[in-house]
N, C-alpha and C. Protein backbone atom coordinates (compact mmCIF):
# COMPACT_ATOMS: atom_id res chain seq x y z
N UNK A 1 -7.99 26.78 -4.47
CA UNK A 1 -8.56 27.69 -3.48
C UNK A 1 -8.69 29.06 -4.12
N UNK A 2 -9.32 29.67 -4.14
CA UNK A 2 -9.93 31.14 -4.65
C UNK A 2 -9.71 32.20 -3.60
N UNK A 3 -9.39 33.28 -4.23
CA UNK A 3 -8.88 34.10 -3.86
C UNK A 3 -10.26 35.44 -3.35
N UNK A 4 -11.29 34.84 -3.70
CA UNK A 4 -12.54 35.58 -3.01
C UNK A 4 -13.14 34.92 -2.13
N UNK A 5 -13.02 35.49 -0.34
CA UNK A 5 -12.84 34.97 0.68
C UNK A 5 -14.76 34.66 0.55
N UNK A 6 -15.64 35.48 -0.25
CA UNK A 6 -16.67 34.99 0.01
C UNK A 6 -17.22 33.54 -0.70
N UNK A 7 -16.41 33.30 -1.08
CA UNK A 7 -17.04 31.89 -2.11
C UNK A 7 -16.13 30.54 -1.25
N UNK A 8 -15.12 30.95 -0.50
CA UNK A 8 -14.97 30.03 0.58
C UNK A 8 -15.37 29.66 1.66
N UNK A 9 -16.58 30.84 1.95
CA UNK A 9 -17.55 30.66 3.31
C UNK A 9 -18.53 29.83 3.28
N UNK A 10 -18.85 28.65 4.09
CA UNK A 10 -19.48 27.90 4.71
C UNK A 10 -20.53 28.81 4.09
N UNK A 11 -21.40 27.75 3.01
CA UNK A 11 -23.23 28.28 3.19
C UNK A 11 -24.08 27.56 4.18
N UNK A 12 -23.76 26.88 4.77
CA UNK A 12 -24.93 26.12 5.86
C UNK A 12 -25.46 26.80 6.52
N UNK A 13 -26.02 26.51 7.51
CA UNK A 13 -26.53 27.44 9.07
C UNK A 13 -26.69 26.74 10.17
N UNK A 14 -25.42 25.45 10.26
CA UNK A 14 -25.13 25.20 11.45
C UNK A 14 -24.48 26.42 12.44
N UNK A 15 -24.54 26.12 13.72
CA UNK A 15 -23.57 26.70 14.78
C UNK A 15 -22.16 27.72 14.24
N UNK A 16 -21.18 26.31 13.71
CA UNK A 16 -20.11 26.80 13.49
C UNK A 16 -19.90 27.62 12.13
N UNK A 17 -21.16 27.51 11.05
CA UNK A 17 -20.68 28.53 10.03
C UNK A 17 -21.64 29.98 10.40
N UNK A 18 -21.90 30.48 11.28
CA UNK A 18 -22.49 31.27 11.51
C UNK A 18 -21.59 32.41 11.92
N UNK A 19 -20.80 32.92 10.95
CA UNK A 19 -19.23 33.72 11.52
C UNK A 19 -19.81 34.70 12.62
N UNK A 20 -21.29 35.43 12.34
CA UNK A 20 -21.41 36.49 13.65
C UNK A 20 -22.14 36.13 15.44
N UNK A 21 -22.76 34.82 15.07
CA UNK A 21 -22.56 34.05 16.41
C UNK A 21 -21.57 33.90 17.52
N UNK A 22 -21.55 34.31 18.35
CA UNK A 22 -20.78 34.19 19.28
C UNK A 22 -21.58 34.28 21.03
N UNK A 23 -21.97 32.81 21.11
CA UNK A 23 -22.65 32.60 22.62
C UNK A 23 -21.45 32.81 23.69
N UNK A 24 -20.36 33.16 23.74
CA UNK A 24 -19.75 33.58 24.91
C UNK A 24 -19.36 35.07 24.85
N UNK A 25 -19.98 35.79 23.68
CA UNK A 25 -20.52 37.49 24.54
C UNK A 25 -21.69 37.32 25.04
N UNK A 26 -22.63 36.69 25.21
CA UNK A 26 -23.55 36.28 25.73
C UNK A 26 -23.24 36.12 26.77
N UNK A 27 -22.85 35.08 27.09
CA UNK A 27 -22.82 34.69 28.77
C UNK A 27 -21.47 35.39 29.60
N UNK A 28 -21.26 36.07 29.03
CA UNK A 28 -19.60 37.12 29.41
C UNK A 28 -20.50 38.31 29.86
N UNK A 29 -21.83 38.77 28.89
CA UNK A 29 -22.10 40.12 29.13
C UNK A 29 -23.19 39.68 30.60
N UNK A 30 -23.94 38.63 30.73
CA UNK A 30 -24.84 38.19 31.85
C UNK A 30 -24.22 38.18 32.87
N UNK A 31 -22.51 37.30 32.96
CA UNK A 31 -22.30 37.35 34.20
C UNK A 31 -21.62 38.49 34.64
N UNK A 32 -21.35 39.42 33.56
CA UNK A 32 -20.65 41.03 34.33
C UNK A 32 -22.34 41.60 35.03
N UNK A 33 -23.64 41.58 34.32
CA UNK A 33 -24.70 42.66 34.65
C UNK A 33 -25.18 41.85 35.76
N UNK A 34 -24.94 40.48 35.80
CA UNK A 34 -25.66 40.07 37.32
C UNK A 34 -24.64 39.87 37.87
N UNK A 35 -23.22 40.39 38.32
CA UNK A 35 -22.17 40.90 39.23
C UNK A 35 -22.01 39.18 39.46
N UNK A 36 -21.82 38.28 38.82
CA UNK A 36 -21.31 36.84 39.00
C UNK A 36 -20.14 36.54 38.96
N UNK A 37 -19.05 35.92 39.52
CA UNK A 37 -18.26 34.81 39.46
C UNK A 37 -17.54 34.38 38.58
N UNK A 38 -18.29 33.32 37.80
CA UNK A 38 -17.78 32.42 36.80
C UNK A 38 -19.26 31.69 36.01
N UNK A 39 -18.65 30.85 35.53
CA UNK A 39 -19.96 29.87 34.55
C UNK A 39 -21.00 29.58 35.76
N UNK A 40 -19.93 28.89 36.92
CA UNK A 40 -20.93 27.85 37.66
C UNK A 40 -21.87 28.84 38.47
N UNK A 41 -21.24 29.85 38.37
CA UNK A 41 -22.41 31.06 39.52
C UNK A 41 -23.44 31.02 38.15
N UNK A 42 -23.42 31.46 37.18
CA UNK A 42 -24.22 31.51 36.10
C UNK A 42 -25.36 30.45 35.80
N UNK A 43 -24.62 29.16 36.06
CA UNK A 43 -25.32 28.12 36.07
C UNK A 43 -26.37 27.81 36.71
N UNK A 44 -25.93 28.64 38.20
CA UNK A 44 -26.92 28.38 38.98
C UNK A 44 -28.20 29.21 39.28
N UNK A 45 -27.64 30.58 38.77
CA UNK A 45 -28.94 31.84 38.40
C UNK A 45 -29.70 31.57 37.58
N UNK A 46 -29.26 30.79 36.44
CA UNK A 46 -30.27 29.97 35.52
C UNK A 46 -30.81 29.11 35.40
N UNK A 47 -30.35 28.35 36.47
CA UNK A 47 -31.05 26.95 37.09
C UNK A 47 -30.96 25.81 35.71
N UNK A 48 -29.62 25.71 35.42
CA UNK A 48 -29.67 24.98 34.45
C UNK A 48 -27.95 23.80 34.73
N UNK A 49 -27.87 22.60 34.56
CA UNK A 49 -26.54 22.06 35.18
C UNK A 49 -24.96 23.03 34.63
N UNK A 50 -24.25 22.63 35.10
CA UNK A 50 -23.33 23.53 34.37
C UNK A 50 -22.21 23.34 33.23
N UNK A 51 -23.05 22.02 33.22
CA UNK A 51 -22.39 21.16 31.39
C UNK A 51 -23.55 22.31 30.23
N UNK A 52 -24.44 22.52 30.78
CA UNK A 52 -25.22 23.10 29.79
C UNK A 52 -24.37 24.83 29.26
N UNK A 53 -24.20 25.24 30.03
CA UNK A 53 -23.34 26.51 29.44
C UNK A 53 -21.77 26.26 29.09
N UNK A 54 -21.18 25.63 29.64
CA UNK A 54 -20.10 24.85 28.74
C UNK A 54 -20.14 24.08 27.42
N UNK A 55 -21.40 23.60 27.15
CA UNK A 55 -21.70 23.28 25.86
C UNK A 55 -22.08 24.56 24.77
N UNK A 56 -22.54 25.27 25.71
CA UNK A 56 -23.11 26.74 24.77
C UNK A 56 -21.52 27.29 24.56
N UNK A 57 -20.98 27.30 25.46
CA UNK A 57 -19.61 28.10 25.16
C UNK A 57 -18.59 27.76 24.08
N UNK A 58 -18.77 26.51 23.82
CA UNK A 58 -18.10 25.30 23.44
C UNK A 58 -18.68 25.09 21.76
N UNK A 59 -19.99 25.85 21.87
CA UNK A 59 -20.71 25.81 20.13
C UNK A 59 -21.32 24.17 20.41
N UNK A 60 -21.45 24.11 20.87
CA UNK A 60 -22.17 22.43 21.17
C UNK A 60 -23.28 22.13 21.28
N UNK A 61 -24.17 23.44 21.63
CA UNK A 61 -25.51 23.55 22.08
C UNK A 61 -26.14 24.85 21.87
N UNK A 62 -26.58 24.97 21.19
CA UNK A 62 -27.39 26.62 20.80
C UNK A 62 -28.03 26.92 22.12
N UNK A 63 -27.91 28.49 21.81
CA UNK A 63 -28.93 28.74 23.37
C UNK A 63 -30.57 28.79 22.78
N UNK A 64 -31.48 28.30 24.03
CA UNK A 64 -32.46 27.50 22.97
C UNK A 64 -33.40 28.79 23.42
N UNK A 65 -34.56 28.37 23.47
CA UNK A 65 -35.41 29.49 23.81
C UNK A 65 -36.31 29.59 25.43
N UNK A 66 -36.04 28.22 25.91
CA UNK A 66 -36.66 28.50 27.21
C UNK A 66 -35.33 28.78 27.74
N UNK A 67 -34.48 28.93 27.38
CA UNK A 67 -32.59 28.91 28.56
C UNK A 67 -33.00 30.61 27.88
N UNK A 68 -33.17 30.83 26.72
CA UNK A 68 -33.30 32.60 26.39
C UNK A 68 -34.04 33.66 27.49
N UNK A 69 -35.32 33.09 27.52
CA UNK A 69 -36.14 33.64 28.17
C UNK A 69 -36.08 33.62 29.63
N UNK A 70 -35.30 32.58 30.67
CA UNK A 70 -34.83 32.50 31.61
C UNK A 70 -33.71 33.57 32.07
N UNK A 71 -32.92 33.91 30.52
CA UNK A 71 -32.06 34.86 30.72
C UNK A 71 -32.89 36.02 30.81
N UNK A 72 -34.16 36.65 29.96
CA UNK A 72 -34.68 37.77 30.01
C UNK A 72 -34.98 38.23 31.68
N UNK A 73 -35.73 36.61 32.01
CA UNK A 73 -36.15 36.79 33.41
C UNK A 73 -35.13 36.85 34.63
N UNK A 74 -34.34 36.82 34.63
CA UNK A 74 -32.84 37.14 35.52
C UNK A 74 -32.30 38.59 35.01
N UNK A 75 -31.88 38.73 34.45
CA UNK A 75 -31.13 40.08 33.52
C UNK A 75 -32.18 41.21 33.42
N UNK A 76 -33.19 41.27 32.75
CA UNK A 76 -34.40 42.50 32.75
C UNK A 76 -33.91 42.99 31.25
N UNK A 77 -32.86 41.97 30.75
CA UNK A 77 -32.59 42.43 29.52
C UNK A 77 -33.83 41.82 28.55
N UNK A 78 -34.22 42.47 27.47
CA UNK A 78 -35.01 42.02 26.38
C UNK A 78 -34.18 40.83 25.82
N UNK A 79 -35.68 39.89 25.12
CA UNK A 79 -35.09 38.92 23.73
C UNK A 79 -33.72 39.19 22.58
N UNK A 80 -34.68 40.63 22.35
CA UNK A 80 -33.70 41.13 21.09
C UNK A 80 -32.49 41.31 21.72
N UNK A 81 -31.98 41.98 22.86
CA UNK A 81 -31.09 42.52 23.42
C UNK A 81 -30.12 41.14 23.68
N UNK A 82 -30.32 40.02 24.40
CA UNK A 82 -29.58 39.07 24.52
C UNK A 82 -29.75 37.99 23.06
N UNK A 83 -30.51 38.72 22.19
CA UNK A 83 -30.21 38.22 20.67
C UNK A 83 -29.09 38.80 20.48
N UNK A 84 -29.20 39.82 20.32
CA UNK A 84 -28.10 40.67 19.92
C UNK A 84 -26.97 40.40 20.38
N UNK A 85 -26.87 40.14 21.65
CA UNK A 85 -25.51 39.88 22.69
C UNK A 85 -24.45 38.55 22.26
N UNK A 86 -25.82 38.15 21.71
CA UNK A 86 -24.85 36.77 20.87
C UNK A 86 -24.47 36.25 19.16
N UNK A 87 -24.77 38.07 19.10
CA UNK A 87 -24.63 38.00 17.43
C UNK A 87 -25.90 37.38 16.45
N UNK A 88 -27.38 37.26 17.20
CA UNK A 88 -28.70 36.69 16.76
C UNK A 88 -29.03 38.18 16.02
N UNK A 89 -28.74 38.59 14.48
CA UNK A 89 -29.47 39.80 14.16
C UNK A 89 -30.51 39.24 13.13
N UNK A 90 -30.91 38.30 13.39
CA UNK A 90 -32.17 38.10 12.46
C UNK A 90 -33.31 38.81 12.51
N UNK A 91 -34.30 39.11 11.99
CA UNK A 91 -35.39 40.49 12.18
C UNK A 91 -36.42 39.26 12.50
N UNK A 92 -36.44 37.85 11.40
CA UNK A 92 -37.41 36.80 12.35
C UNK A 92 -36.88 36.02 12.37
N UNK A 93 -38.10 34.72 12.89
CA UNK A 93 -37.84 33.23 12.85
C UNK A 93 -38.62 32.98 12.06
N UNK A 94 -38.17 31.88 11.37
CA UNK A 94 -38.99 30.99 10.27
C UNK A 94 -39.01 29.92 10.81
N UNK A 95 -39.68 29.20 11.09
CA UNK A 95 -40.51 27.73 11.58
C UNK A 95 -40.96 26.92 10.33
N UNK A 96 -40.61 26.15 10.36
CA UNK A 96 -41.02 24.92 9.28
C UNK A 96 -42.52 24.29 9.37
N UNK A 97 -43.57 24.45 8.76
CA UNK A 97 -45.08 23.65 9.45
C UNK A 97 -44.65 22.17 9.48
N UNK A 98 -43.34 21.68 8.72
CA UNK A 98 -43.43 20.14 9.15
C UNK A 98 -43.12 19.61 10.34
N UNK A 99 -42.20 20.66 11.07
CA UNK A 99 -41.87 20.20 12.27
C UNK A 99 -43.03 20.44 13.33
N UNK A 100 -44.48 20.74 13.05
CA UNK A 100 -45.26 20.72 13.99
C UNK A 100 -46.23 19.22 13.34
N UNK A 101 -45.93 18.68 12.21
CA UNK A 101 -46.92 17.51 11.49
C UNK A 101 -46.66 16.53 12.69
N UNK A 102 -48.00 15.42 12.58
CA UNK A 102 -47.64 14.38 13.51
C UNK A 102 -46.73 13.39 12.00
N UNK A 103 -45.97 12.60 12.64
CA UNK A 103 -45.49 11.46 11.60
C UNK A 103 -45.99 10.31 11.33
């Protein structure tokens, strides 16, 4: 084991090696600005079941982009802003053209 903590860090870009990710300041900062409850009040402002934000909380399920934009439209918060909220500081997205090829 090496003693330079950067050559022991996860290079992937799953979920869990993403050290500045964190989807539950996300849904921590939504349900303080829309004066909510808990998950399941959350769940239901987003109209989404409430295994689905337990999986986000849980690193199980990325928050995707129509559950994003659902948040913009509840909150009045921007993209970037609930990017940000969950540790998303990427400046873009890169899209693959294969994932639009037919197979």
């Amino acid at each position: 084991m090496s003693t330079n903590p950067s050559q022991d860090a996860p290079s992937g870009n799953t979920l869990n090696d993403l050290v500045t990710y964190d989807p539950n300041h996300l849904l921590d900062s939504l349900i303080e600005k829309l004066h909510l409850k808990n998950d399941a009040a959350l769940s239901r402002a987003l109209e989404v079941a409430p295994p689905v934000i337990s999986k986000i909380r849980h690193r199980r399920l990325p928050v995707g982009a129509s559950l994003l934009i659902r948040m913009h439209e509840i909150s009045d918060l921007t993209i970037g802003e609930l990017r940000g909220l969950m540790g998303d500081r990427r400046a873009k997205f890169r899209i693959s053209d294969k994932q639009f090829k037919p197979k």
